[in-house]
C-alpha atoms as a PDB file:
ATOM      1  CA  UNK A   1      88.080  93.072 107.617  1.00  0.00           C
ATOM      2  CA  UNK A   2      88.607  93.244 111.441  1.00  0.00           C
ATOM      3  CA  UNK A   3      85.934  94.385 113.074  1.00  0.00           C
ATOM      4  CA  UNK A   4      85.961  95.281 117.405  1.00  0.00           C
ATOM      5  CA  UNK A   5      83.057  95.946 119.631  1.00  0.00           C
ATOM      6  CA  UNK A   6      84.622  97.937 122.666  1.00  0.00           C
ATOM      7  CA  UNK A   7      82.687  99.599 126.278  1.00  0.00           C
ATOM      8  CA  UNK A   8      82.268  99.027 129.354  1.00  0.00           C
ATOM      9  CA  UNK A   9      80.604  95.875 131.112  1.00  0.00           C
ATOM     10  CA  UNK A  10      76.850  95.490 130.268  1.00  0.00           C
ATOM     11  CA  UNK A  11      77.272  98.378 127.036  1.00  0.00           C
ATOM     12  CA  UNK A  12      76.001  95.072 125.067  1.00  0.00           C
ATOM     13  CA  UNK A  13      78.923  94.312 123.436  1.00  0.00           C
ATOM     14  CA  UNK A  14      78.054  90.264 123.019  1.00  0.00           C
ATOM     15  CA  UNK A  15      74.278  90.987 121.890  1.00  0.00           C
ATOM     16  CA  UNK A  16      75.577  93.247 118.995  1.00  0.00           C
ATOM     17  CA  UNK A  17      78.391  90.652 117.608  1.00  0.00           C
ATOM     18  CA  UNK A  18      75.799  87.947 117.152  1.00  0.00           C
ATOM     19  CA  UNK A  19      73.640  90.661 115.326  1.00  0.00           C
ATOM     20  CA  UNK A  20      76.583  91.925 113.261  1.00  0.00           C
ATOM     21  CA  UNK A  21      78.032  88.605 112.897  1.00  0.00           C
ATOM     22  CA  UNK A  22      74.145  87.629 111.329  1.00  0.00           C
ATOM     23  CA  UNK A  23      73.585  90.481 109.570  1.00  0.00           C
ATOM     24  CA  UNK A  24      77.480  90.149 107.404  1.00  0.00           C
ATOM     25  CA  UNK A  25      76.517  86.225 107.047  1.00  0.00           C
ATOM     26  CA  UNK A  26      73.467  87.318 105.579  1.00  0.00           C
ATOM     27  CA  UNK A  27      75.458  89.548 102.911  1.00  0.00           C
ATOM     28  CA  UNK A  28      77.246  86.334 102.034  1.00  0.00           C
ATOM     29  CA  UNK A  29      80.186  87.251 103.989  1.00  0.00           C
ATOM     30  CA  UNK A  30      82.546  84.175 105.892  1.00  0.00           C
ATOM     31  CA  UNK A  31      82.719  85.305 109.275  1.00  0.00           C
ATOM     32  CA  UNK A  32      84.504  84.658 112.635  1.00  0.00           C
ATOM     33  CA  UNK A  33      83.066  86.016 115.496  1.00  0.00           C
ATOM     34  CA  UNK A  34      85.335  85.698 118.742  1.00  0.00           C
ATOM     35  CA  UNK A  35      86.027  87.809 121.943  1.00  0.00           C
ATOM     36  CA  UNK A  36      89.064  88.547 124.138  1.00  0.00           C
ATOM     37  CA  UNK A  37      90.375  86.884 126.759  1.00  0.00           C
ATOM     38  CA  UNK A  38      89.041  83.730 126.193  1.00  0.00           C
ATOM     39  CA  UNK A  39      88.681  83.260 121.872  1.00  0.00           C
ATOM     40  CA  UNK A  40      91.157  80.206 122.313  1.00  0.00           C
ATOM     41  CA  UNK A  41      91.766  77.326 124.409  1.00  0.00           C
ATOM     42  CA  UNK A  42      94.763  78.850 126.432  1.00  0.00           C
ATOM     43  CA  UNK A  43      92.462  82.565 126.332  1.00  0.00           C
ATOM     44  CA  UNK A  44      89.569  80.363 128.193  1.00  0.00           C
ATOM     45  CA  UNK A  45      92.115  79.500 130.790  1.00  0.00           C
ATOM     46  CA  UNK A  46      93.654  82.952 130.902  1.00  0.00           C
ATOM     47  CA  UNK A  47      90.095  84.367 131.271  1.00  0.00           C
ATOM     48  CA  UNK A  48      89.001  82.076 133.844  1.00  0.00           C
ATOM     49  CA  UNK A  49      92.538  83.452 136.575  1.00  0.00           C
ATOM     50  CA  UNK A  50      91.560  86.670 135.513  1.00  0.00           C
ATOM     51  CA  UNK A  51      87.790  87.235 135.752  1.00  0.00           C
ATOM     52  CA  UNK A  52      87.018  84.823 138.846  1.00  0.00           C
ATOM     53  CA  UNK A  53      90.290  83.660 140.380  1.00  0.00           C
ATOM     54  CA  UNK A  54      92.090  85.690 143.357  1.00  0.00           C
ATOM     55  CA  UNK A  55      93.487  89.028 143.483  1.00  0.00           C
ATOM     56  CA  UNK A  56      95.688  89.847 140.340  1.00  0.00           C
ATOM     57  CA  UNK A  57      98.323  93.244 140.744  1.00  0.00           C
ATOM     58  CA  UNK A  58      97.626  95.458 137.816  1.00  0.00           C
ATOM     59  CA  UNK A  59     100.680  94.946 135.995  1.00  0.00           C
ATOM     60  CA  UNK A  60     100.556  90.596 136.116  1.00  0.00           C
ATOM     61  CA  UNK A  61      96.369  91.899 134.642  1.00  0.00           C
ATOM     62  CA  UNK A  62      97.752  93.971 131.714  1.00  0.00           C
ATOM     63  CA  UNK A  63     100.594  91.121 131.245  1.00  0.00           C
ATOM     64  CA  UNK A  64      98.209  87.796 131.109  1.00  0.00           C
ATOM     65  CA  UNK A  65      96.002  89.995 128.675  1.00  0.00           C
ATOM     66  CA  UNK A  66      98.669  90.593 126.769  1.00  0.00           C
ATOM     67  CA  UNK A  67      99.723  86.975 126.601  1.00  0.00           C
ATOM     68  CA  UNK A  68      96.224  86.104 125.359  1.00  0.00           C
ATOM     69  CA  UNK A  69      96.136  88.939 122.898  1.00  0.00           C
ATOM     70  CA  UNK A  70      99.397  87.693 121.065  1.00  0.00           C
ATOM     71  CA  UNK A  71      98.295  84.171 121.023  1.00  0.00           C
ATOM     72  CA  UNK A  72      94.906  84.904 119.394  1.00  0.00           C
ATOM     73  CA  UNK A  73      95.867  87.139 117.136  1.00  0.00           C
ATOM     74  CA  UNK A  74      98.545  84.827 116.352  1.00  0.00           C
ATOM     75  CA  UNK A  75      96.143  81.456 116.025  1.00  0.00           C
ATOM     76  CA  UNK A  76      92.542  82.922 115.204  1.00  0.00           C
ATOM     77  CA  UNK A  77      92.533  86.464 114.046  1.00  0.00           C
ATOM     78  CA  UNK A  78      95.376  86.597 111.627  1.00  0.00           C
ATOM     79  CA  UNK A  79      94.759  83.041 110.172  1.00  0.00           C
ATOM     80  CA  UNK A  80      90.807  85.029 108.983  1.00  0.00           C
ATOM     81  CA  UNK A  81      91.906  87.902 107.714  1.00  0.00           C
ATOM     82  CA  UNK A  82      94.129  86.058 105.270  1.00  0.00           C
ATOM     83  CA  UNK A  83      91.655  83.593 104.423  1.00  0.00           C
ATOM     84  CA  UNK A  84      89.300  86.914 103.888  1.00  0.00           C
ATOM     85  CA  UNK A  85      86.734  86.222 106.154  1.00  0.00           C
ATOM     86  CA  UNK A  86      85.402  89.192 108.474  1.00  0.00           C
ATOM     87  CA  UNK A  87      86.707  89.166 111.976  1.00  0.00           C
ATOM     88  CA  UNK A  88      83.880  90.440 114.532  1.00  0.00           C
ATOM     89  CA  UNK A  89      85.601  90.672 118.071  1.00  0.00           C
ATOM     90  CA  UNK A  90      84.611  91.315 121.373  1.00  0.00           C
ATOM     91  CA  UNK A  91      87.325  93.418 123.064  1.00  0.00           C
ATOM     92  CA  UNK A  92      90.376  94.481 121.764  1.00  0.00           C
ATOM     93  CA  UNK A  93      94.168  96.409 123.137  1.00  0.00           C
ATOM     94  CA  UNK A  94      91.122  99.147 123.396  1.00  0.00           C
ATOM     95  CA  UNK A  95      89.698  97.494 126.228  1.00  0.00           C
ATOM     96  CA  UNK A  96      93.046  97.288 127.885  1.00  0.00           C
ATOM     97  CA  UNK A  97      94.461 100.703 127.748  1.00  0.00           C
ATOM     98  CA  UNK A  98      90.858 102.054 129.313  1.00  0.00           C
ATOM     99  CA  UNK A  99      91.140  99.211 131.714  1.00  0.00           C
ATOM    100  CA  UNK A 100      94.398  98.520 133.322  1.00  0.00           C
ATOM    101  CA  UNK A 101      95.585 102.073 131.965  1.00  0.00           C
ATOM    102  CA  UNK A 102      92.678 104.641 133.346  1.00  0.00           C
ATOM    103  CA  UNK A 103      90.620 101.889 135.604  1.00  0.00           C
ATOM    104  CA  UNK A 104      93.883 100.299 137.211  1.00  0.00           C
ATOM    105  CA  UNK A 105      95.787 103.828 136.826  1.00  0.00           C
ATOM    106  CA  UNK A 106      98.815 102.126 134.727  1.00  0.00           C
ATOM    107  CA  UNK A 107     100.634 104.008 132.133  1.00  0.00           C
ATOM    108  CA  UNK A 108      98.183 103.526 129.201  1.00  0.00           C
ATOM    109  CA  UNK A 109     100.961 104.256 126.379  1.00  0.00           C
ATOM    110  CA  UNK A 110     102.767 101.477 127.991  1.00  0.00           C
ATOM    111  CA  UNK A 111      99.957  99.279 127.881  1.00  0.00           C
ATOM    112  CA  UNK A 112      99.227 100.239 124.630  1.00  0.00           C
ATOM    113  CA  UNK A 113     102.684  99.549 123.564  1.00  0.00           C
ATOM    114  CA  UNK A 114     102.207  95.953 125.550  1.00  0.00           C
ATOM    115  CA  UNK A 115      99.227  95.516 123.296  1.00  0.00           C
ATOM    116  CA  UNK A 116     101.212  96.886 119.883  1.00  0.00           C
ATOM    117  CA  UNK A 117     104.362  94.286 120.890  1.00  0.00           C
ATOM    118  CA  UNK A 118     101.954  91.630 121.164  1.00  0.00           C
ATOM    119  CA  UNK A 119     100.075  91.647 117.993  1.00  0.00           C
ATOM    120  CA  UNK A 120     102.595  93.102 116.066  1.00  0.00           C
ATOM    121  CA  UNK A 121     101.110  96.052 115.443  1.00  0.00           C
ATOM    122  CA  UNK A 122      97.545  94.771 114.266  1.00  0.00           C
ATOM    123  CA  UNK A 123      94.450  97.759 114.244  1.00  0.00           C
ATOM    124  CA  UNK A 124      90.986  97.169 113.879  1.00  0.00           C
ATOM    125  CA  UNK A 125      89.393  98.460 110.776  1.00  0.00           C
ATOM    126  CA  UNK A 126      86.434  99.797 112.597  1.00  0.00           C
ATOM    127  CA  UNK A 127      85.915  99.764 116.432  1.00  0.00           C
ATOM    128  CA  UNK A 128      82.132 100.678 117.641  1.00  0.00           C
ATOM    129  CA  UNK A 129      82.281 101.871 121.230  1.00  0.00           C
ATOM    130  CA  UNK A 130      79.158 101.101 122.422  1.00  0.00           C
ATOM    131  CA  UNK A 131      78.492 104.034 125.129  1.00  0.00           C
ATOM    132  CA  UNK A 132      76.942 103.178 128.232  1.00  0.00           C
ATOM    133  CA  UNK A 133      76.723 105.061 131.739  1.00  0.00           C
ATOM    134  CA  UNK A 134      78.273 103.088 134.556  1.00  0.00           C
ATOM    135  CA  UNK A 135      75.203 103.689 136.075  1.00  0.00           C
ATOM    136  CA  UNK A 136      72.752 102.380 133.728  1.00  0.00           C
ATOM    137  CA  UNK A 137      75.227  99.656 133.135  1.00  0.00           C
ATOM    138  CA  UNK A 138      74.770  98.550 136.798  1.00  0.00           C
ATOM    139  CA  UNK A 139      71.454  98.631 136.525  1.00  0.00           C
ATOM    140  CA  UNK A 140      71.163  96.355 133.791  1.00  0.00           C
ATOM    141  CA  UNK A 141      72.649  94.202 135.757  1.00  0.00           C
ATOM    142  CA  UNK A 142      69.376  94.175 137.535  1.00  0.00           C
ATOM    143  CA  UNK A 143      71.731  95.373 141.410  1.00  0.00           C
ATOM    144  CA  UNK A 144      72.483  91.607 141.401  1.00  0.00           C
ATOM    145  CA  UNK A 145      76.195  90.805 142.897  1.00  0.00           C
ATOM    146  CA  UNK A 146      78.664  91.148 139.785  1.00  0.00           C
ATOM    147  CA  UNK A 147      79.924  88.069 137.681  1.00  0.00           C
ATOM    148  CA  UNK A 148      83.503  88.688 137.728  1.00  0.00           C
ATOM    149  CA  UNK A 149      86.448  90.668 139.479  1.00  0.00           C
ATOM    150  CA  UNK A 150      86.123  94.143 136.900  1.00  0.00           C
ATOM    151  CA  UNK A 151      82.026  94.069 137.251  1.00  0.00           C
ATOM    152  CA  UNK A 152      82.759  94.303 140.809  1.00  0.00           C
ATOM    153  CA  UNK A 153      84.751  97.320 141.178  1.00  0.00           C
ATOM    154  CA  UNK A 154      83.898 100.119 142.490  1.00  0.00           C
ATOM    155  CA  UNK A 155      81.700 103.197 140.035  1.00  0.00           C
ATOM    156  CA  UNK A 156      84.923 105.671 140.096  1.00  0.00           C
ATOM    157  CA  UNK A 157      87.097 102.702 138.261  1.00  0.00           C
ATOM    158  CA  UNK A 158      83.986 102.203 136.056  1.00  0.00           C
ATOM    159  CA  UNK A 159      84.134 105.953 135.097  1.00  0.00           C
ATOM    160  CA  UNK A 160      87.643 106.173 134.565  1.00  0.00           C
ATOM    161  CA  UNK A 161      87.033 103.358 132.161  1.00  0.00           C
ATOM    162  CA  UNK A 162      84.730 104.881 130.449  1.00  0.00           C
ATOM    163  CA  UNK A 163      86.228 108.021 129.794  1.00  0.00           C
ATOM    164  CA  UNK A 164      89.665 106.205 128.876  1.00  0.00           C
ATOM    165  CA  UNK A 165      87.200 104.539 126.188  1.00  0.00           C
ATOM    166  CA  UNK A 166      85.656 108.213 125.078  1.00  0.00           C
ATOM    167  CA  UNK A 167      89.206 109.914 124.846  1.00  0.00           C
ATOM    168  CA  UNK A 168      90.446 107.104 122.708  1.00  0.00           C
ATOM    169  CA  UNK A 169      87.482 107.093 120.030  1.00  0.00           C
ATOM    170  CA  UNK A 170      87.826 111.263 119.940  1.00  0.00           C
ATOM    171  CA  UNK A 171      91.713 110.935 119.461  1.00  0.00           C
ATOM    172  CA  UNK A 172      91.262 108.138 116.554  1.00  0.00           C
ATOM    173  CA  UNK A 173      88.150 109.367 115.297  1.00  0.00           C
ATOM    174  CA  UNK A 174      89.081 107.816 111.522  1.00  0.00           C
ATOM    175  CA  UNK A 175      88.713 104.270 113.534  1.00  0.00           C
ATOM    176  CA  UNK A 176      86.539 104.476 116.222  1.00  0.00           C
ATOM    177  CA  UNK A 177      82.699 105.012 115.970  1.00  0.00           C
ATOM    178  CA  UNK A 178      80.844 105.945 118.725  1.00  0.00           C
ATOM    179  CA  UNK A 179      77.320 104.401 119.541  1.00  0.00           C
ATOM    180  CA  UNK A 180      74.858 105.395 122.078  1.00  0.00           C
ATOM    181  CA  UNK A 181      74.187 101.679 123.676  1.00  0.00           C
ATOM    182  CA  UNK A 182      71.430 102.180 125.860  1.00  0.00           C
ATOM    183  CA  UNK A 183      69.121 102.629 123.274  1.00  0.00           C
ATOM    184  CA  UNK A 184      67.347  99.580 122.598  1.00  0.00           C
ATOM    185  CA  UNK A 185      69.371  96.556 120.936  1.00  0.00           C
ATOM    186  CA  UNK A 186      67.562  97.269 117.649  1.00  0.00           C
ATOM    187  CA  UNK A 187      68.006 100.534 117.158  1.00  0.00           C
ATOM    188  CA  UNK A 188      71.655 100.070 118.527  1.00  0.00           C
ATOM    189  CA  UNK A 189      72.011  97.612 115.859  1.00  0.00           C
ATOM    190  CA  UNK A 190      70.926  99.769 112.765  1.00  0.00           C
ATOM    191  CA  UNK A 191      73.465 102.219 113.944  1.00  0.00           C
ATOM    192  CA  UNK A 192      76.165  99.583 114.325  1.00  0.00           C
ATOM    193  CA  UNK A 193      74.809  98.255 110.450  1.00  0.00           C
ATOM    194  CA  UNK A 194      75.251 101.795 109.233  1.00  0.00           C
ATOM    195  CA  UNK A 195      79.001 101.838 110.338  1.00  0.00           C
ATOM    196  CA  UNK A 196      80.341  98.731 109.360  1.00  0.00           C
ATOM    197  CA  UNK A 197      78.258  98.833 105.324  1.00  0.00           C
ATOM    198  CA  UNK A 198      79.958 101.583 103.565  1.00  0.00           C
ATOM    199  CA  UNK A 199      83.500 100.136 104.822  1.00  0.00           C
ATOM    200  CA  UNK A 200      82.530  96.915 103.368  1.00  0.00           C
ATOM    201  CA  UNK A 201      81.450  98.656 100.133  1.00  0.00           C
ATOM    202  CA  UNK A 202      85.261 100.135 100.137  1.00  0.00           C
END
């Protein structure tokens, strides 16, 4: 089973993969919990140039995440699903056609079809959007100066993002699952639980 965790920076993406990945460990499932860019050694590298290096045009972005998409899926994600373990990811193609499709105003059906070339079609069995405001997403952040190059952008690219993310759970609703994230982790987590169990039971 391939499991994504998709929203925006500071949704509380990584803090709901280490619950998930406990909670299907627990249930006696084998599981592989990884994250995009940087779930390999060449995705570290890619991750490293993209996040804190200089200024990257939008099209060389969606192209290096693409390059580490293809090679993860090709060298981690793939090799798990047919061994049968249960693949918990942070990020996904999601990520990308709400980020360098709506946030860096790219074509997003060509950055989908980037994404779709890359992994040879591979789809998520269940993506939980974890739904954050921009604004409360700053926040948590405590007004510090942002981490990386896409924390730092400006709110309107943050929005765009996150209404990219909205538009793609409502047009794929038999995929995506929408969470309110800035509800406590626990509480976040039991909703997150209550997604993933009955498609395990299938």
């Amino acid at each position: 089973m391939f499991l994504t965790l998709e929203g925006g920076d500071a949704a509380g993406k990584t803090t709901q993969a280490v619950a998930l990945e406990r909670w299907l460990v627990e249930r006696g499932r084998t599981v592989v919990r990884t994250r995009e860019p940087g779930g390999t050694e060449l995705g570290a590298e890619i991750r490293n140039l993209l996040l804190h290096g200089g200024h990257v045009a939008p099209r060389a972005e969606a192209l290096l995440y693409a390059a580490d998409r293809a090679h993860h899926v090709a060298t981690v994600v793939r090799p798990a699903l047919e061994r049968g373990d249960v693949v918990v990811q942070d990020r996904y193609l999601d990520s990308s056609v709400a980020y360098q499709g709506a946030g860096r105003v790219l074509d997003p059906e060509e950055v989908r079809g980037l994404s779709t070339w890359a992994t040879e079609g591979l789809l998520p069995d269940l993506t939980i959007l974890l739904d954050v405001d921009p604004v409360e997403a700053r926040a948590r952040r405590g007004g510090r100066a942002a981490e990386d190059r896409l924390e730092a952008e400006q709110d309107d690219f943050h929005a765009r993002v996150r209404a990219a993310f909205l538009a793609l759970a409502a047009a794929s609703p038999e995929r995506f699952v929408v969470v309110d994230g800035a509800r406590p982790a626990e509480v976040v987590a039991a909703d997150v639980r209550a997604a993933v169990e009955p498609r395990l039971e299938r």
